[in-house]
Protein backbone atom coordinates (compact mmCIF):
# COMPACT_ATOMS: atom_id res chain seq x y z
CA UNK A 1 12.16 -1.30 28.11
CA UNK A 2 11.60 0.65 24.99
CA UNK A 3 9.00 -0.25 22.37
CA UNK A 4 9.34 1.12 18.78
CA UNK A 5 6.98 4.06 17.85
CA UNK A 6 4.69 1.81 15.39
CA UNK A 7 4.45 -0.63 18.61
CA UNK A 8 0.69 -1.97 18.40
CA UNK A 9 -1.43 -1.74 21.50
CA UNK A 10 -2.99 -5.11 20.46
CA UNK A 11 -1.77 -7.74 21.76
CA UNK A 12 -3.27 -9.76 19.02
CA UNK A 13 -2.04 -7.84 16.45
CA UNK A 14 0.73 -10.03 14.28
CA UNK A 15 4.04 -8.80 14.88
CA UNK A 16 6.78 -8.58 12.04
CA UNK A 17 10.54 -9.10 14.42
CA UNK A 18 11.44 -5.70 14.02
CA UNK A 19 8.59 -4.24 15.42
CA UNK A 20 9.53 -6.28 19.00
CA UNK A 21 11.11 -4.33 22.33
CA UNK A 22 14.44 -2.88 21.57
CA UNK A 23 17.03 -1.44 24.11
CA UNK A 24 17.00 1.94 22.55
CA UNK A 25 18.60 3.77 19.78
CA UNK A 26 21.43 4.70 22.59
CA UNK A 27 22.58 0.89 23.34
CA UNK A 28 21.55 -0.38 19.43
CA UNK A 29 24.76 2.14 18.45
CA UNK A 30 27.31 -0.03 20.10
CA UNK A 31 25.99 -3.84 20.02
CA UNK A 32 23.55 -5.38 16.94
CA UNK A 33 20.18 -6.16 18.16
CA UNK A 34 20.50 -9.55 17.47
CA UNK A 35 23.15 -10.37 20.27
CA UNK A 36 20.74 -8.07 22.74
CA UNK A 37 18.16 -11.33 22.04
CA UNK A 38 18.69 -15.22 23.24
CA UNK A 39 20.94 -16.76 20.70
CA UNK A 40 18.18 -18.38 18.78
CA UNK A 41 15.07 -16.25 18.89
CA UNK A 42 16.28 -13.84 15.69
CA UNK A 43 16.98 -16.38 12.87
CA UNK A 44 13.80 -18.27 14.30
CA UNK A 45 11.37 -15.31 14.42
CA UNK A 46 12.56 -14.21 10.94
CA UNK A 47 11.91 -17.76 9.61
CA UNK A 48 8.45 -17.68 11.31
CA UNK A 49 7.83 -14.87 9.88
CA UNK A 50 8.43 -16.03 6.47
CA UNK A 51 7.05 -19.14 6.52
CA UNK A 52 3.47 -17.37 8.23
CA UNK A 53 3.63 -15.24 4.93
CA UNK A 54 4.20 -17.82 2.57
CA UNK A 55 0.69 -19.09 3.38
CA UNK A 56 2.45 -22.11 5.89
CA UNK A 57 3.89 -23.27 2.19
CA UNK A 58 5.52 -26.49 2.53
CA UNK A 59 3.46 -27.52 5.65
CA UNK A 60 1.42 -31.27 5.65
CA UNK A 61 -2.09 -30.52 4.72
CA UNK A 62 -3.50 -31.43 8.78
CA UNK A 63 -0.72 -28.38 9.96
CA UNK A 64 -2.18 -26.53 7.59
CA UNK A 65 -5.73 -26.91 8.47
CA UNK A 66 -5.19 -26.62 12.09
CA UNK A 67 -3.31 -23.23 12.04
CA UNK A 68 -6.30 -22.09 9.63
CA UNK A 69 -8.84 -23.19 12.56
CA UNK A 70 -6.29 -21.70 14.97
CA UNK A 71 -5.75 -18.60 13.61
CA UNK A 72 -8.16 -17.63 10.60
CA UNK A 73 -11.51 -18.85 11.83
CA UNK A 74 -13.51 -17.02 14.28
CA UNK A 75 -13.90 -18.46 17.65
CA UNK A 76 -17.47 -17.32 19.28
CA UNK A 77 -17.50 -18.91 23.13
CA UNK A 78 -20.03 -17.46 25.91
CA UNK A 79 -19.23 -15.95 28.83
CA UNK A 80 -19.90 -15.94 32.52
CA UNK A 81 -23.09 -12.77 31.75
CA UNK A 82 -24.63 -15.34 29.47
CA UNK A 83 -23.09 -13.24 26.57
CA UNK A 84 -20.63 -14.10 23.08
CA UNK A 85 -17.33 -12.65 22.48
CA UNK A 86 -14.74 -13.45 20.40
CA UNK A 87 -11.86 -15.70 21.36
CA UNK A 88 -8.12 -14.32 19.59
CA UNK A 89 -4.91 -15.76 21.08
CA UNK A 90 -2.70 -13.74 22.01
CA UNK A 91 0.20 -13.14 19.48
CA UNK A 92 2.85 -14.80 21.15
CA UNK A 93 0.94 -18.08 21.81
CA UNK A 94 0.11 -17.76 18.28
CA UNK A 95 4.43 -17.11 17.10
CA UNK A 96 5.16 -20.31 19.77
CA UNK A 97 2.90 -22.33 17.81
CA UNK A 98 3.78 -21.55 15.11
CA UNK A 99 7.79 -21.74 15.81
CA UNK A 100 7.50 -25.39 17.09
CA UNK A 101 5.63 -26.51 13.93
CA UNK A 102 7.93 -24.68 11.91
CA UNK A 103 11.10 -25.82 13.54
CA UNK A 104 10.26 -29.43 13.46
CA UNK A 105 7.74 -29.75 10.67
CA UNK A 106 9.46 -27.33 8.03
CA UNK A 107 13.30 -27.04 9.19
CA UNK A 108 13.33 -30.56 10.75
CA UNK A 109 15.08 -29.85 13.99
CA UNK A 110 14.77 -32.80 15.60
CA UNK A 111 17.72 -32.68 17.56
CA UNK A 112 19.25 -29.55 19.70
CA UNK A 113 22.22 -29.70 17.43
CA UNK A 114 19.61 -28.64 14.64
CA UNK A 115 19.10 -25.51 16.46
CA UNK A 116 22.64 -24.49 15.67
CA UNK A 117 22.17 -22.63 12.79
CA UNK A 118 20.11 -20.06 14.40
CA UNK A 119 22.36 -18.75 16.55
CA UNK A 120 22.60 -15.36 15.66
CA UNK A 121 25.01 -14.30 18.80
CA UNK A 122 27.84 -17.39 18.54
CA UNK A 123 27.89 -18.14 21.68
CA UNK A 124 26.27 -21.88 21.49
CA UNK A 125 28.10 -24.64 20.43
CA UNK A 126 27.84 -27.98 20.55
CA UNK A 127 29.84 -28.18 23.38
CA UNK A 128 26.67 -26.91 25.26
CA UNK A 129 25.01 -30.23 25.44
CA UNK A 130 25.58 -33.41 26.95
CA UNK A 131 26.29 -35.80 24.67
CA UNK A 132 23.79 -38.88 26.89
């Protein structure tokens, strides 16, 4: 798998979605990166992304507070030597937070015909799921 050149080597580090694995500049020349990705992960990592910049805008004020505790306050917890280090979650448990709240407390996809409009490939359809 390739990795962009300005690929962090934290994996804490925020991510912006173009900075994520692509196939090469080789493969990228015949099909658009967002088909090389599950149909919904583009449109919902650029949403993310958005939303994360915009300060959580449009969030309820407990969302809010939690991703602040999550993600902005330092987390001191001791360790097996008797010593502190900081605690950071890793940036993808940080994005899948922060997609699920997003998804259902911002875009209110409640349903998995909400998730439609993300498709960035076309290949789901409502035909995908059973209607019980």
């Amino acid at each position: 798998m390739a990795l962009p050149p300005n690929f962090p080597t934290d994996p804490h580090a925020v991510l912006a979605p173009e900075q994520r694995w692509y196939p090469g500049d080789d493969v990228l020349a015949e099909v658009p990166y967002e088909n090389l990705l599950p149909p919904l992960v583009h449109k919902v990592r650029q949403g993310v992304k958005a939303w994360r910049d915009s300060g959580y805008a449009g969030a309820c004020g407990t969302t809010q507070a939690l991703l602040r505790h999550w993600f902005q306050t330092e987390h001191v917890l001791p360790q097996p030597d008797g010593t502190m280090a900081r605690f950071q979650y890793y940036f993808a448990q940080r994005e899948a937070v922060e997609s699920a709240l997003w998804l259902y407390e911002i875009e209110q996809a409640r349903d998995p015909y909400a998730l439609l409009k993300y498709d960035s490939s076309g290949r789901v359809s409502k035909g995908m799921f059973p209607e019980d």
